[in-house]
PDB file of N, CA and C in Angstrom:
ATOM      1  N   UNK A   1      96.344  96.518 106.983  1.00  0.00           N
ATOM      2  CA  UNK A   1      94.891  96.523 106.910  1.00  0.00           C
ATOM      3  C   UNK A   1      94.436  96.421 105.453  1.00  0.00           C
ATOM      4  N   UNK A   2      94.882  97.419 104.524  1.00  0.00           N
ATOM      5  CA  UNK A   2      95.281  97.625 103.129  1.00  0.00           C
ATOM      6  C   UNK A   2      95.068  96.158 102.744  1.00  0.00           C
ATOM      7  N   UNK A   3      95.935  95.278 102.390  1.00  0.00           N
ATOM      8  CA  UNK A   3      97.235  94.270 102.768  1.00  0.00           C
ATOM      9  C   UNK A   3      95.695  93.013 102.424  1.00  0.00           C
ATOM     10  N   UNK A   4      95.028  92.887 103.311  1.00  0.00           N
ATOM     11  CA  UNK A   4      94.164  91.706 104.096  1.00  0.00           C
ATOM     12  C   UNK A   4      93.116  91.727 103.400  1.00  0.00           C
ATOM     13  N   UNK A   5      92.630  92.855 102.259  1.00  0.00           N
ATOM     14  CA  UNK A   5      91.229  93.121 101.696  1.00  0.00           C
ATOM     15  C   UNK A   5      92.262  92.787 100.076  1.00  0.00           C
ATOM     16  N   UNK A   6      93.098  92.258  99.755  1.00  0.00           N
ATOM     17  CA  UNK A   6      93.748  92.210  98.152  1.00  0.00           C
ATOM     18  C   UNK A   6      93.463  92.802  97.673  1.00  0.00           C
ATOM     19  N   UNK A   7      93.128  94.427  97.364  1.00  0.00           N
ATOM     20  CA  UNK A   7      92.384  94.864  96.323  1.00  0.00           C
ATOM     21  C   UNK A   7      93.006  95.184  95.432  1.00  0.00           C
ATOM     22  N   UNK A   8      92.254  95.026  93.982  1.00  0.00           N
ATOM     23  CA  UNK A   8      92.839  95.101  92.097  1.00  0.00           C
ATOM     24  C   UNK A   8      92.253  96.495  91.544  1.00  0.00           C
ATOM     25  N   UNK A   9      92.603  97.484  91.186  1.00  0.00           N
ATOM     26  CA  UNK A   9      94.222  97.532  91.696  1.00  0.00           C
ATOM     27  C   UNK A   9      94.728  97.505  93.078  1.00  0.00           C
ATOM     28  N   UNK A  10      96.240  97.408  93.008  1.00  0.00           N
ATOM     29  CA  UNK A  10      96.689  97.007  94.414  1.00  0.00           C
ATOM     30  C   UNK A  10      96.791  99.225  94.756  1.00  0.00           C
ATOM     31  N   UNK A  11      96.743  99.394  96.434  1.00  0.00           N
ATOM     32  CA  UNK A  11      96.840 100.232  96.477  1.00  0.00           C
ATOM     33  C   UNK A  11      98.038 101.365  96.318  1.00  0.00           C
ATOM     34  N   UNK A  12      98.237 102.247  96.240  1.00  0.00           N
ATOM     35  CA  UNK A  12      99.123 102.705  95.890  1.00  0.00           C
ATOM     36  C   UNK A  12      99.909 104.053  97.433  1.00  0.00           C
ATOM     37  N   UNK A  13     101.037 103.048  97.973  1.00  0.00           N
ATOM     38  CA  UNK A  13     101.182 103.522  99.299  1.00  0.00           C
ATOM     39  C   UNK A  13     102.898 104.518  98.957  1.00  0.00           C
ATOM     40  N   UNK A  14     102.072 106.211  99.111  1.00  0.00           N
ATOM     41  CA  UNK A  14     103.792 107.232  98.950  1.00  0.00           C
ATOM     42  C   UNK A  14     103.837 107.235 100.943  1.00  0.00           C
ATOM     43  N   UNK A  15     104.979 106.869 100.974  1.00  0.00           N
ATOM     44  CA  UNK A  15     105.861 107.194 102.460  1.00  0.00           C
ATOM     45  C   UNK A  15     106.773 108.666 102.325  1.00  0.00           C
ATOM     46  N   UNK A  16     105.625 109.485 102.273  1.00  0.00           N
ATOM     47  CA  UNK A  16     106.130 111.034 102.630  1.00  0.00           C
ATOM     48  C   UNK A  16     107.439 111.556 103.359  1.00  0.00           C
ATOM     49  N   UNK A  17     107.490 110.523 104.968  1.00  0.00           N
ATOM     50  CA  UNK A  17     108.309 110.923 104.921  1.00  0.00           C
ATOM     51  C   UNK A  17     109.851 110.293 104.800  1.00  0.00           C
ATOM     52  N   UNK A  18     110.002 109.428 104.221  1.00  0.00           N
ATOM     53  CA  UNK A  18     111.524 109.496 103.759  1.00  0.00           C
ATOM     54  C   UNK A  18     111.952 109.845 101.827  1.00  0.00           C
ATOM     55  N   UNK A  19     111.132 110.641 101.513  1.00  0.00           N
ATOM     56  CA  UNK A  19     111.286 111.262 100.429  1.00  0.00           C
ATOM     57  C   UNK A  19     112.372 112.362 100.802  1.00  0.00           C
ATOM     58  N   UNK A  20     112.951 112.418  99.514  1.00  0.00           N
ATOM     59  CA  UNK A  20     113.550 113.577  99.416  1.00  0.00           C
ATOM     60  C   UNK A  20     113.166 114.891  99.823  1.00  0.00           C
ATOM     61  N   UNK A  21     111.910 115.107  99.600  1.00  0.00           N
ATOM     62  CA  UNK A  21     111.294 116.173  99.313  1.00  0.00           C
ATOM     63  C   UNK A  21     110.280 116.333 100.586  1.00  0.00           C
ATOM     64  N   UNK A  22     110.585 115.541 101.796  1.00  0.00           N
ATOM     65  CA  UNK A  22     109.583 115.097 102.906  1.00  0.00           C
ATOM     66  C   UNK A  22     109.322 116.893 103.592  1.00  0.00           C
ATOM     67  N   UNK A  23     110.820 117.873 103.870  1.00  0.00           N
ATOM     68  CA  UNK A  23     110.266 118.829 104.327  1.00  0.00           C
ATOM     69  C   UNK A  23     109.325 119.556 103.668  1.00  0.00           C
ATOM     70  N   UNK A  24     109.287 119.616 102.771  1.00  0.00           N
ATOM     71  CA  UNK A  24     108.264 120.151 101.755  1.00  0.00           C
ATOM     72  C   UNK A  24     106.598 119.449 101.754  1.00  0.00           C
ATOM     73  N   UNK A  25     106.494 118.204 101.952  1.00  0.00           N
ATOM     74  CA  UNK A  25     105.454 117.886 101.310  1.00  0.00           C
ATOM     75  C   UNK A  25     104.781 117.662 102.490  1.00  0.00           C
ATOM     76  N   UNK A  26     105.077 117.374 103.590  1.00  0.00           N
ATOM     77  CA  UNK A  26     104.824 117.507 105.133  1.00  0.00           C
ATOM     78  C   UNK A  26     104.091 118.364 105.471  1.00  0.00           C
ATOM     79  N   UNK A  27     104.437 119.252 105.594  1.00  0.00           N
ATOM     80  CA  UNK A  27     103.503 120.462 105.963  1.00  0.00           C
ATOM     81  C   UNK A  27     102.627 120.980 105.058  1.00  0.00           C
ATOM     82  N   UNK A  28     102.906 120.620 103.643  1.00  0.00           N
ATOM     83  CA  UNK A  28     102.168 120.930 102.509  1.00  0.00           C
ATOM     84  C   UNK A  28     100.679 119.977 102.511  1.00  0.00           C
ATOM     85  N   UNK A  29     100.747 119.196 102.974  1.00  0.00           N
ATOM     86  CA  UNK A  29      99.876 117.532 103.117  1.00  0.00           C
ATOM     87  C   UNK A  29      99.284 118.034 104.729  1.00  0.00           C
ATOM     88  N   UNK A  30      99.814 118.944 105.374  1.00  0.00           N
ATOM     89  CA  UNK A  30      99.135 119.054 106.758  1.00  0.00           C
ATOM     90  C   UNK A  30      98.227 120.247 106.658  1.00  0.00           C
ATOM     91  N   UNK A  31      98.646 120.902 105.632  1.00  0.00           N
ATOM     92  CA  UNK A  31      97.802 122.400 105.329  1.00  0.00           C
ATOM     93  C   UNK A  31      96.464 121.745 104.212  1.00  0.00           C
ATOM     94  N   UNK A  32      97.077 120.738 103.525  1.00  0.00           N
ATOM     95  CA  UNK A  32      95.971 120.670 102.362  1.00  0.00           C
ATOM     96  C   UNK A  32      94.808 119.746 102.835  1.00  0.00           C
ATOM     97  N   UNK A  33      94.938 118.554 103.712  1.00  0.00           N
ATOM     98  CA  UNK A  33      94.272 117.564 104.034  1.00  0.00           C
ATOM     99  C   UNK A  33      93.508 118.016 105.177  1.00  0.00           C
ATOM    100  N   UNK A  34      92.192 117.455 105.697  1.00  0.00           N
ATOM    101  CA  UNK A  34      91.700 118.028 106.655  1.00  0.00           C
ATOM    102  C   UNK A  34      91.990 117.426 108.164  1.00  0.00           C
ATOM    103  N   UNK A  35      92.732 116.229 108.129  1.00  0.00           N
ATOM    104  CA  UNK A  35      93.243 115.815 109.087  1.00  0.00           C
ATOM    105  C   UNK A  35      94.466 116.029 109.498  1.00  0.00           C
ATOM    106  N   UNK A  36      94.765 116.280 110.763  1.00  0.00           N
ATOM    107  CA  UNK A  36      95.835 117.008 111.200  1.00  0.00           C
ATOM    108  C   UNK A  36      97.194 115.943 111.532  1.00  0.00           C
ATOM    109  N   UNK A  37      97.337 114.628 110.933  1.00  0.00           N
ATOM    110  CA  UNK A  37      98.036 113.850 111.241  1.00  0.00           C
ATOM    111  C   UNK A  37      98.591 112.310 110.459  1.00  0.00           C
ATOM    112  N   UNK A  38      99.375 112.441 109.956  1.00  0.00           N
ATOM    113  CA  UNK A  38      99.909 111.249 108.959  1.00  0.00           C
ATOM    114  C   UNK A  38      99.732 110.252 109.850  1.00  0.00           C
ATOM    115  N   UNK A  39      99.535 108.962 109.261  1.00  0.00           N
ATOM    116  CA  UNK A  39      99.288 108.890 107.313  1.00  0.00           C
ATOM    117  C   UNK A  39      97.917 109.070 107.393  1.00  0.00           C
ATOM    118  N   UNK A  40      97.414 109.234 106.164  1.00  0.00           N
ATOM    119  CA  UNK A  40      95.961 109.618 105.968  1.00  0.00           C
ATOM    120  C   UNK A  40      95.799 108.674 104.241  1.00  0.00           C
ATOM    121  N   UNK A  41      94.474 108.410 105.092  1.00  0.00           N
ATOM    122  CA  UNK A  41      94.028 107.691 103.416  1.00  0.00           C
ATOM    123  C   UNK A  41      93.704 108.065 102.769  1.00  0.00           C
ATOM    124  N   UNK A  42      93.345 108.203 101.038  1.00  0.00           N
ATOM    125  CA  UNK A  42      92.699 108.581 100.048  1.00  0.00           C
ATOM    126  C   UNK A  42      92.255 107.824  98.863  1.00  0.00           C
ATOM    127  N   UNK A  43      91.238 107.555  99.196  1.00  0.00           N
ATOM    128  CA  UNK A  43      90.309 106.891  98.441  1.00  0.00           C
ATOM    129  C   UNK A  43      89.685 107.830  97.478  1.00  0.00           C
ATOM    130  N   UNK A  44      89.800 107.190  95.906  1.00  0.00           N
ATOM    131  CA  UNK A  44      89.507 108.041  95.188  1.00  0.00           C
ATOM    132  C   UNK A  44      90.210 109.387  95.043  1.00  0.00           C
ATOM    133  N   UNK A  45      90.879 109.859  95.454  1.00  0.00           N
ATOM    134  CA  UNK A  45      91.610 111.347  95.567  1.00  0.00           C
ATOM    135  C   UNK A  45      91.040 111.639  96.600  1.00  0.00           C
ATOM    136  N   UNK A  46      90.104 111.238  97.039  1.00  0.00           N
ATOM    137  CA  UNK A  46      89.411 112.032  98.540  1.00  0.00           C
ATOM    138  C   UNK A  46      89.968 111.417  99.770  1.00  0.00           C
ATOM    139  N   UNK A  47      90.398 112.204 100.783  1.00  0.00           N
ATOM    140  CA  UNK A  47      90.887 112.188 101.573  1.00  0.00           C
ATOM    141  C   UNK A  47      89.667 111.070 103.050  1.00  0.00           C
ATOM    142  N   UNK A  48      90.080 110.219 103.315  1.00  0.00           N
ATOM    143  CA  UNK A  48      89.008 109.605 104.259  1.00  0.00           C
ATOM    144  C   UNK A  48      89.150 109.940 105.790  1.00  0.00           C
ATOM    145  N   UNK A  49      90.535 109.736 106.532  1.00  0.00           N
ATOM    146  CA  UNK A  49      90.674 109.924 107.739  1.00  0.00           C
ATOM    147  C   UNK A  49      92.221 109.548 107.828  1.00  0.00           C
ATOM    148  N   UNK A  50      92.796 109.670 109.065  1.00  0.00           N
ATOM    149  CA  UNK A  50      93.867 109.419 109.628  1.00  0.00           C
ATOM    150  C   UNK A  50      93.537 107.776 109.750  1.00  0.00           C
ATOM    151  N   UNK A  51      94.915 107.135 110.357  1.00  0.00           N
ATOM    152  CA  UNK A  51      94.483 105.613 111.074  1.00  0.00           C
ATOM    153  C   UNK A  51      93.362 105.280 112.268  1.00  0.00           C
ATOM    154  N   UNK A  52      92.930 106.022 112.773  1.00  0.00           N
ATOM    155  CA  UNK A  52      92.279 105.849 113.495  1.00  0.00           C
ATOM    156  C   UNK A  52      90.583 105.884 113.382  1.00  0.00           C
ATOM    157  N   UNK A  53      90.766 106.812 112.583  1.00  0.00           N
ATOM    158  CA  UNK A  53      89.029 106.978 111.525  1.00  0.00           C
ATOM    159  C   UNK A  53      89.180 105.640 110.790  1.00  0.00           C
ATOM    160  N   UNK A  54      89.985 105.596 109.915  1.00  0.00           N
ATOM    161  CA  UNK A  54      89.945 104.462 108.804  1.00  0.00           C
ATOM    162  C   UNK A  54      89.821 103.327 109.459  1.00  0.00           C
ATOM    163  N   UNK A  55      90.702 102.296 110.666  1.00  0.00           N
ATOM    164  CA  UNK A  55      89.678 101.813 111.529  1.00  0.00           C
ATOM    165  C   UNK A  55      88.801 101.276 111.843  1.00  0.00           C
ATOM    166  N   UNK A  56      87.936 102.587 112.493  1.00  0.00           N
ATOM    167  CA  UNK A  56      86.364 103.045 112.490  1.00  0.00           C
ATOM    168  C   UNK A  56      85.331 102.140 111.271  1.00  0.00           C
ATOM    169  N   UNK A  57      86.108 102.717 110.289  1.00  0.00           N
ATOM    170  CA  UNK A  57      85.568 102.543 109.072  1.00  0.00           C
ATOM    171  C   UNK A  57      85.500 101.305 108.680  1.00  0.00           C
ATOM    172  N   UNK A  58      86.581 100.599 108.641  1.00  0.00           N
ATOM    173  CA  UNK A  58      86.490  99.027 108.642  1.00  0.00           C
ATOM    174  C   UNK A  58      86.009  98.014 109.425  1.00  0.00           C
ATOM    175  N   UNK A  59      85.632  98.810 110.533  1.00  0.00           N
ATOM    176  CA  UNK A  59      85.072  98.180 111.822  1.00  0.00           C
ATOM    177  C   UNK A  59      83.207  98.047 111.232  1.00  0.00           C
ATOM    178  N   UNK A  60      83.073  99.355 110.614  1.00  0.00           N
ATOM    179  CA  UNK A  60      81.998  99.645 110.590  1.00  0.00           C
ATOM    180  C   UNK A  60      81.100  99.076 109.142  1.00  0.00           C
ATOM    181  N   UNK A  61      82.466  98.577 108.454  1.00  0.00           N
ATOM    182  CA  UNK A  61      81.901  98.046 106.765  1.00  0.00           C
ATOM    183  C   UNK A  61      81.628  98.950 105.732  1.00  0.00           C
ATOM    184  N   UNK A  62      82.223 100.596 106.606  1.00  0.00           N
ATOM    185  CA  UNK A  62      81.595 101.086 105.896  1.00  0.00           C
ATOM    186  C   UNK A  62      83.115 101.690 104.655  1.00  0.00           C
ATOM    187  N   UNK A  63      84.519 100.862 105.472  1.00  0.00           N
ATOM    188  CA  UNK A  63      85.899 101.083 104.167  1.00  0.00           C
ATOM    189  C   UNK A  63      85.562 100.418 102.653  1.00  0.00           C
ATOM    190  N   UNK A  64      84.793  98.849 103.064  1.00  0.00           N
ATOM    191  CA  UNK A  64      84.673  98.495 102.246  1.00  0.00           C
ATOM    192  C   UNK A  64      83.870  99.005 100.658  1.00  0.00           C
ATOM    193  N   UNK A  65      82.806  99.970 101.607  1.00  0.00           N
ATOM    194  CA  UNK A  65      81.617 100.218 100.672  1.00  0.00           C
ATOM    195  C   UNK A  65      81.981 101.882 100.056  1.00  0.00           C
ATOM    196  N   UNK A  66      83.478 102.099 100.279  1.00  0.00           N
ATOM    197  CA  UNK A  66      84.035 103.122  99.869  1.00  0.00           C
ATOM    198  C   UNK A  66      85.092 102.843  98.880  1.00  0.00           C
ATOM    199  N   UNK A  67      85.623 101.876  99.080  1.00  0.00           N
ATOM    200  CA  UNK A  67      86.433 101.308  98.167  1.00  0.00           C
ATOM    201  C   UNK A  67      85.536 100.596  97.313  1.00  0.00           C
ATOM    202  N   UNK A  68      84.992  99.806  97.073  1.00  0.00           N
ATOM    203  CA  UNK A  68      84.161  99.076  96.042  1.00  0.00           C
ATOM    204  C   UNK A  68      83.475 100.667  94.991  1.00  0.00           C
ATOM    205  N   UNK A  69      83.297 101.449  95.704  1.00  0.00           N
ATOM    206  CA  UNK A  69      82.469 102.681  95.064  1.00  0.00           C
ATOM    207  C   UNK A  69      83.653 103.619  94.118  1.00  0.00           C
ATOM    208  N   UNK A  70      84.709 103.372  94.527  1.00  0.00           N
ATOM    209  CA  UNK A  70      85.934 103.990  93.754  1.00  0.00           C
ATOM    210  C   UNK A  70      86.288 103.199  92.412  1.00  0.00           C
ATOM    211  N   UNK A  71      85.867 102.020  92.719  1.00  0.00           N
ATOM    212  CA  UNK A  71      85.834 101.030  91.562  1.00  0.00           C
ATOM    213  C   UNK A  71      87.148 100.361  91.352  1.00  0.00           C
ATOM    214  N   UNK A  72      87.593  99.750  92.805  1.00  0.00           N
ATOM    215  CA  UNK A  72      88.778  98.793  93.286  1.00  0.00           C
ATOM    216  C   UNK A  72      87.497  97.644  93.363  1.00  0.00           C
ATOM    217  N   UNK A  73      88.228  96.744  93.250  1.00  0.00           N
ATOM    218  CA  UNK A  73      87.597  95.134  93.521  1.00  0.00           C
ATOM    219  C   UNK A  73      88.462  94.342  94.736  1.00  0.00           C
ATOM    220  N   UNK A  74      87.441  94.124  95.723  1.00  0.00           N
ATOM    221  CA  UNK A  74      88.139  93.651  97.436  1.00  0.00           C
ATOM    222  C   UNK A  74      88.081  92.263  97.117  1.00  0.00           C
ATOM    223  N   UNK A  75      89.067  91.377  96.844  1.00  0.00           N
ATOM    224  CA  UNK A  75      89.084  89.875  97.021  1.00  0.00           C
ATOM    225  C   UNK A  75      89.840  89.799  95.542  1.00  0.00           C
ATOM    226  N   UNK A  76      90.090  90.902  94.478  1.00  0.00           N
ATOM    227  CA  UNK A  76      90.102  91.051  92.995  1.00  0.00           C
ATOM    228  C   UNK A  76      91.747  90.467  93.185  1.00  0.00           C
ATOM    229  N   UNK A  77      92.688  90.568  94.124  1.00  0.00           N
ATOM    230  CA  UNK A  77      93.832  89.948  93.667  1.00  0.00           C
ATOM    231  C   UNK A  77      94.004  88.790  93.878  1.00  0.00           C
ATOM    232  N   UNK A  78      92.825  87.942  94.585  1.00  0.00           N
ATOM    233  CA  UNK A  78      93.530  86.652  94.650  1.00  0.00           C
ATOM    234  C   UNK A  78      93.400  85.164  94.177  1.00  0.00           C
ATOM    235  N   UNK A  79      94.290  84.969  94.187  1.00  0.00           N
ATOM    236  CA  UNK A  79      95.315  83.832  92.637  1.00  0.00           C
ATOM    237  C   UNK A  79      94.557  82.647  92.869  1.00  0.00           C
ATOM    238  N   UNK A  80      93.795  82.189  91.457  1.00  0.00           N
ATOM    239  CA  UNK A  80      92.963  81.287  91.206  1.00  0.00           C
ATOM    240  C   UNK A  80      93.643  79.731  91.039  1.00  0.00           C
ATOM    241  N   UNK A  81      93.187  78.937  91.688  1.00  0.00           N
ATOM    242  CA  UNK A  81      94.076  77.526  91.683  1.00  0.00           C
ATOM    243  C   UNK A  81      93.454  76.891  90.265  1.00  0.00           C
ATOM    244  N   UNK A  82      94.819  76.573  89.959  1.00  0.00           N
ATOM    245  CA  UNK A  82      94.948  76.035  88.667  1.00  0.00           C
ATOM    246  C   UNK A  82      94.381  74.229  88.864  1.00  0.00           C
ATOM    247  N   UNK A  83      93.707  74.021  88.111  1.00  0.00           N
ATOM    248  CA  UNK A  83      92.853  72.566  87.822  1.00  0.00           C
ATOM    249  C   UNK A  83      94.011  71.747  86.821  1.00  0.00           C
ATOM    250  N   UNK A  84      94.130  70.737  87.464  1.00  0.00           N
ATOM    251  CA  UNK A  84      95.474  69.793  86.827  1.00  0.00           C
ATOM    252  C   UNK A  84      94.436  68.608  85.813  1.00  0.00           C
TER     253      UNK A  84
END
C-alpha cells in the first residue's frame, strides 16, 4: 500500500517480529501502542491504526493528508525521464 504512493523519504518498515529481540519488543509495542494488533503504522512517531484502520484511511484520502502533513512528499520518488 506503502509501496504504490512512492513517498521521499521512502518509508521506513522494522519487522518486529523476526528480530532478535522480537520477545521483548512484542509485548512492549502491545502495551505501548493503542492498538491491540501488529503491524501498526506510525506516521510521524504517532501511531495511526492497525491494517485495517489504515485502509479506512486510504480509502478515505484521509492517509494521504496525514502523510503530506508529516512532511513526506507522495509521488516525491518517482524517476524523471531523461530528454535525449
Amino acid at each position: 500500500m506503502l509501496n504504490n504512493l512512492n513517498l521521499k523519504p521512502p518509508p521506513t518498515i522494522i519487522d518486529v517480529d523476526i528480530r532478535d529481540d522480537a520477545e521483548i519488543l512484542v509485548p512492549m509495542l502491545k502495551r505501548l501502542l493503542p492498538f491491540p494488533d501488529l503491524p501498526v503504522l506510525l506516521i510521524g512517531g504517532i501511531a495511526v491504526g492497525s491494517i485495517e484502520e489504515v485502509r479506512e484511511l486510504e480509502k478515505d484520502g484521509e492517509l494521504q493528508k496525514l502523510i503530506t502533513a508529516s512532511g513526506s512528499a507522495i509521488g516525491g520518488a518517482k524517476r524523471r525521464k531523461h530528454k535525449k
